[in-house]
Protein backbone atom coordinates (compact mmCIF):
# COMPACT_ATOMS: atom_id res chain seq x y z
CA UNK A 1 64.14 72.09 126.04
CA UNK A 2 64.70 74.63 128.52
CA UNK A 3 61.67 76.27 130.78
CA UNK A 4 64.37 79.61 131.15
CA UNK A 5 65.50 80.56 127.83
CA UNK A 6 65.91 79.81 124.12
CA UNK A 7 69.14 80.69 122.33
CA UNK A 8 68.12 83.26 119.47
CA UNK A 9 71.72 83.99 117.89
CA UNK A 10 75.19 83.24 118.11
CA UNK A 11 78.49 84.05 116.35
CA UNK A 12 82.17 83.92 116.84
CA UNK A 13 83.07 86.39 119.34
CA UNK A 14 86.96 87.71 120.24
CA UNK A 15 86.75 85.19 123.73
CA UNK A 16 84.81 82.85 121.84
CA UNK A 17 81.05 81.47 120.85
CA UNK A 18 78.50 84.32 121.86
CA UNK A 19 75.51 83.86 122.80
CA UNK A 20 71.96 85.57 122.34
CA UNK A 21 69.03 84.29 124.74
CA UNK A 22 65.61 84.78 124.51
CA UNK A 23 64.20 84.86 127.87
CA UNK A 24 60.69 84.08 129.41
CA UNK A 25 58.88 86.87 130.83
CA UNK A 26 58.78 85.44 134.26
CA UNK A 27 62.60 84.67 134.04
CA UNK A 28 64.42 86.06 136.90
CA UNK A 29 68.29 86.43 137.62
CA UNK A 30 68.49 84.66 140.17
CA UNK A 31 66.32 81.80 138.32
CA UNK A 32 68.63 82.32 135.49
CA UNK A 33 71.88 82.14 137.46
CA UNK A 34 70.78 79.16 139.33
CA UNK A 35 70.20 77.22 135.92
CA UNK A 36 73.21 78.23 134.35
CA UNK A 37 74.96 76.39 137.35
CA UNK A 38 73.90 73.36 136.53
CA UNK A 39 75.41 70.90 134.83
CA UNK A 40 74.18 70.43 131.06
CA UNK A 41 72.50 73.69 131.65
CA UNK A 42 73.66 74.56 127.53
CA UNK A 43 72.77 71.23 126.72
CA UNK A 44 68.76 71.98 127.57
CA UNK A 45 68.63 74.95 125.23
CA UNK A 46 66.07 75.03 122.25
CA UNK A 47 68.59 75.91 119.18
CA UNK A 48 68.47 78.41 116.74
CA UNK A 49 66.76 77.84 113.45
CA UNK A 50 69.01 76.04 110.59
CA UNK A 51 69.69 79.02 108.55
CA UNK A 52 71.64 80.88 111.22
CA UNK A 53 74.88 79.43 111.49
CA UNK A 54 78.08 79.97 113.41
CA UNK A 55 80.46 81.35 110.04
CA UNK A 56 84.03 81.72 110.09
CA UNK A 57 85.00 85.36 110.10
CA UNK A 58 85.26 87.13 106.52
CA UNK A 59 88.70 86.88 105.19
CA UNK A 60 90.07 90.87 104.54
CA UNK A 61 89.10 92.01 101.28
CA UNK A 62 91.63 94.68 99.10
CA UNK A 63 90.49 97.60 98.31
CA UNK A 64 91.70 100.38 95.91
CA UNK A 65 95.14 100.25 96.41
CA UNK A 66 95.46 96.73 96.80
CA UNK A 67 93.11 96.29 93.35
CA UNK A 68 95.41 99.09 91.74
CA UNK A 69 99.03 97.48 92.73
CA UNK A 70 97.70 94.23 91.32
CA UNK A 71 96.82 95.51 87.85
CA UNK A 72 99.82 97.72 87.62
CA UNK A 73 102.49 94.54 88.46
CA UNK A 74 101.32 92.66 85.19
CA UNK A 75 101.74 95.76 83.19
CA UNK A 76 104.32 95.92 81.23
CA UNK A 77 105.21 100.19 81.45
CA UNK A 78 104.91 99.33 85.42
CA UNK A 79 108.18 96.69 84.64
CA UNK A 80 109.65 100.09 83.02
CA UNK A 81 108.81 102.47 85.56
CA UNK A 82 110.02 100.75 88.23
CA UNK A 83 113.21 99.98 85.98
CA UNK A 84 113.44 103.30 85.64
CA UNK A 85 113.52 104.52 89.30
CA UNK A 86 116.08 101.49 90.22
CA UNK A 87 113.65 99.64 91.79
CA UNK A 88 114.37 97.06 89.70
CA UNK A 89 117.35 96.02 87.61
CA UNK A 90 116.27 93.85 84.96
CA UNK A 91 113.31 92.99 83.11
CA UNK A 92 113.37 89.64 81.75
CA UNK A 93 111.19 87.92 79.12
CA UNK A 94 109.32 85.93 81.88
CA UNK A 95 106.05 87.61 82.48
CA UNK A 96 105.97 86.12 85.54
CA UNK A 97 109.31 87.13 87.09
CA UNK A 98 108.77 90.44 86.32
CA UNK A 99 105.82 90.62 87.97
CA UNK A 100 107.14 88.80 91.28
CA UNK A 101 109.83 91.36 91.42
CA UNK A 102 107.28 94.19 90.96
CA UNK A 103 105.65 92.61 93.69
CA UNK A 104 108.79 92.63 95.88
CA UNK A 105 109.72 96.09 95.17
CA UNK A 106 106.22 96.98 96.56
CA UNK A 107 106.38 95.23 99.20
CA UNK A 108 110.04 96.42 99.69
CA UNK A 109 110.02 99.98 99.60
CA UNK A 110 106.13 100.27 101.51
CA UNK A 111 107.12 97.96 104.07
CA UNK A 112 104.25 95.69 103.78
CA UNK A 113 103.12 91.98 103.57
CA UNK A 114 100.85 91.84 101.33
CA UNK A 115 98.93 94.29 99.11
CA UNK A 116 96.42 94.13 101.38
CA UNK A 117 97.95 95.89 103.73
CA UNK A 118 98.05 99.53 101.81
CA UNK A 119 94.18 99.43 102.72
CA UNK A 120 93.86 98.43 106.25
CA UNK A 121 92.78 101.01 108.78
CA UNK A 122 95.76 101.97 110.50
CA UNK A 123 98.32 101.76 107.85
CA UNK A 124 97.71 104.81 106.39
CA UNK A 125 101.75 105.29 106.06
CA UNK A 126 101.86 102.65 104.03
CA UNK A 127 99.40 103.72 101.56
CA UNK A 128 101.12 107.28 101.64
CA UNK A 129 104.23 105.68 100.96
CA UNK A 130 102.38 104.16 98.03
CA UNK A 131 101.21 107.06 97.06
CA UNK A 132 104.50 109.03 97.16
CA UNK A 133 106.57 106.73 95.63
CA UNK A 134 104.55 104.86 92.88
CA UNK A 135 101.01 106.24 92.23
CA UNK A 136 102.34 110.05 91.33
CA UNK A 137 105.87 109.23 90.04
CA UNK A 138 103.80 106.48 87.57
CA UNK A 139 101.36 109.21 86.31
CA UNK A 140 104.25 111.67 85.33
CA UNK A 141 106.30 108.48 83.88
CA UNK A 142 103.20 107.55 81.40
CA UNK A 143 103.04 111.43 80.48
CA UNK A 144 106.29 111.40 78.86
């Protein structure tokens, strides 16, 4: 147990474990600095309470787009439309194949990843390019 300061929080940072100290009142910097020299110094802190724990950073999430793309590749008018426009070629009697190569013609002609990427801050070309080329050409397909 530590006489200079009690850790309080602490999370993965961008350089690494961050730290959050509670201090004494009487705690100076210099008392501070000298105690953080020593060896151990870490070692000697009281520790945070159980329930806060050190969690892995949250995985990306999809939003709109990314939720919207999914639905349409198992949908069968989607295997059409993108028949249709020559973004495919074929449409087999595979559910699954056709919705791996609506997938890849996604992917392909937004020049992204994953699906995640039409809603990342940043790639806002890529979701206009979503947009543009499936989103509004879709609608006017399903009107006909």
């Amino acid at each position: 147990m530590s006489k200079y300061a009690r850790v309080v929080n602490y999370r993965q940072g961008p350089n690494g474990i961050e730290l959050v100290l509670r201090l004494g009142p009487k705690t100076t910097k210099q008392a501070l600095e000298s105690w953080l020299g020593e060896e151990l110094a870490l070692l000697q802190l009281d520790h945070a309470p159980e329930h806060i724990q050190l969690k892995p950073p949250a995985k990306a999430k999809g939003g709109n787009l990314c939720k919207l793309a999914g639905q349409w590749c198992k949908d069968k008018s989607f295997w059409k439309f993108l028949m249709a426009q020559g973004y495919t070629f074929t449409i087999d009697d595979n559910p699954a194949t056709n919705e791996t190569n609506a997938v890849k013609a996604i992917y392909r002609e937004c020049g992204i990843k994953s699906r995640i990427d039409l809603d990342q801050p940043g790639n806002e070309g890529h979701a206009d390019e979503f947009k543009r080329k499936f989103i509004r050409p879709y609608a006017e397909f399903l009107k006909v």
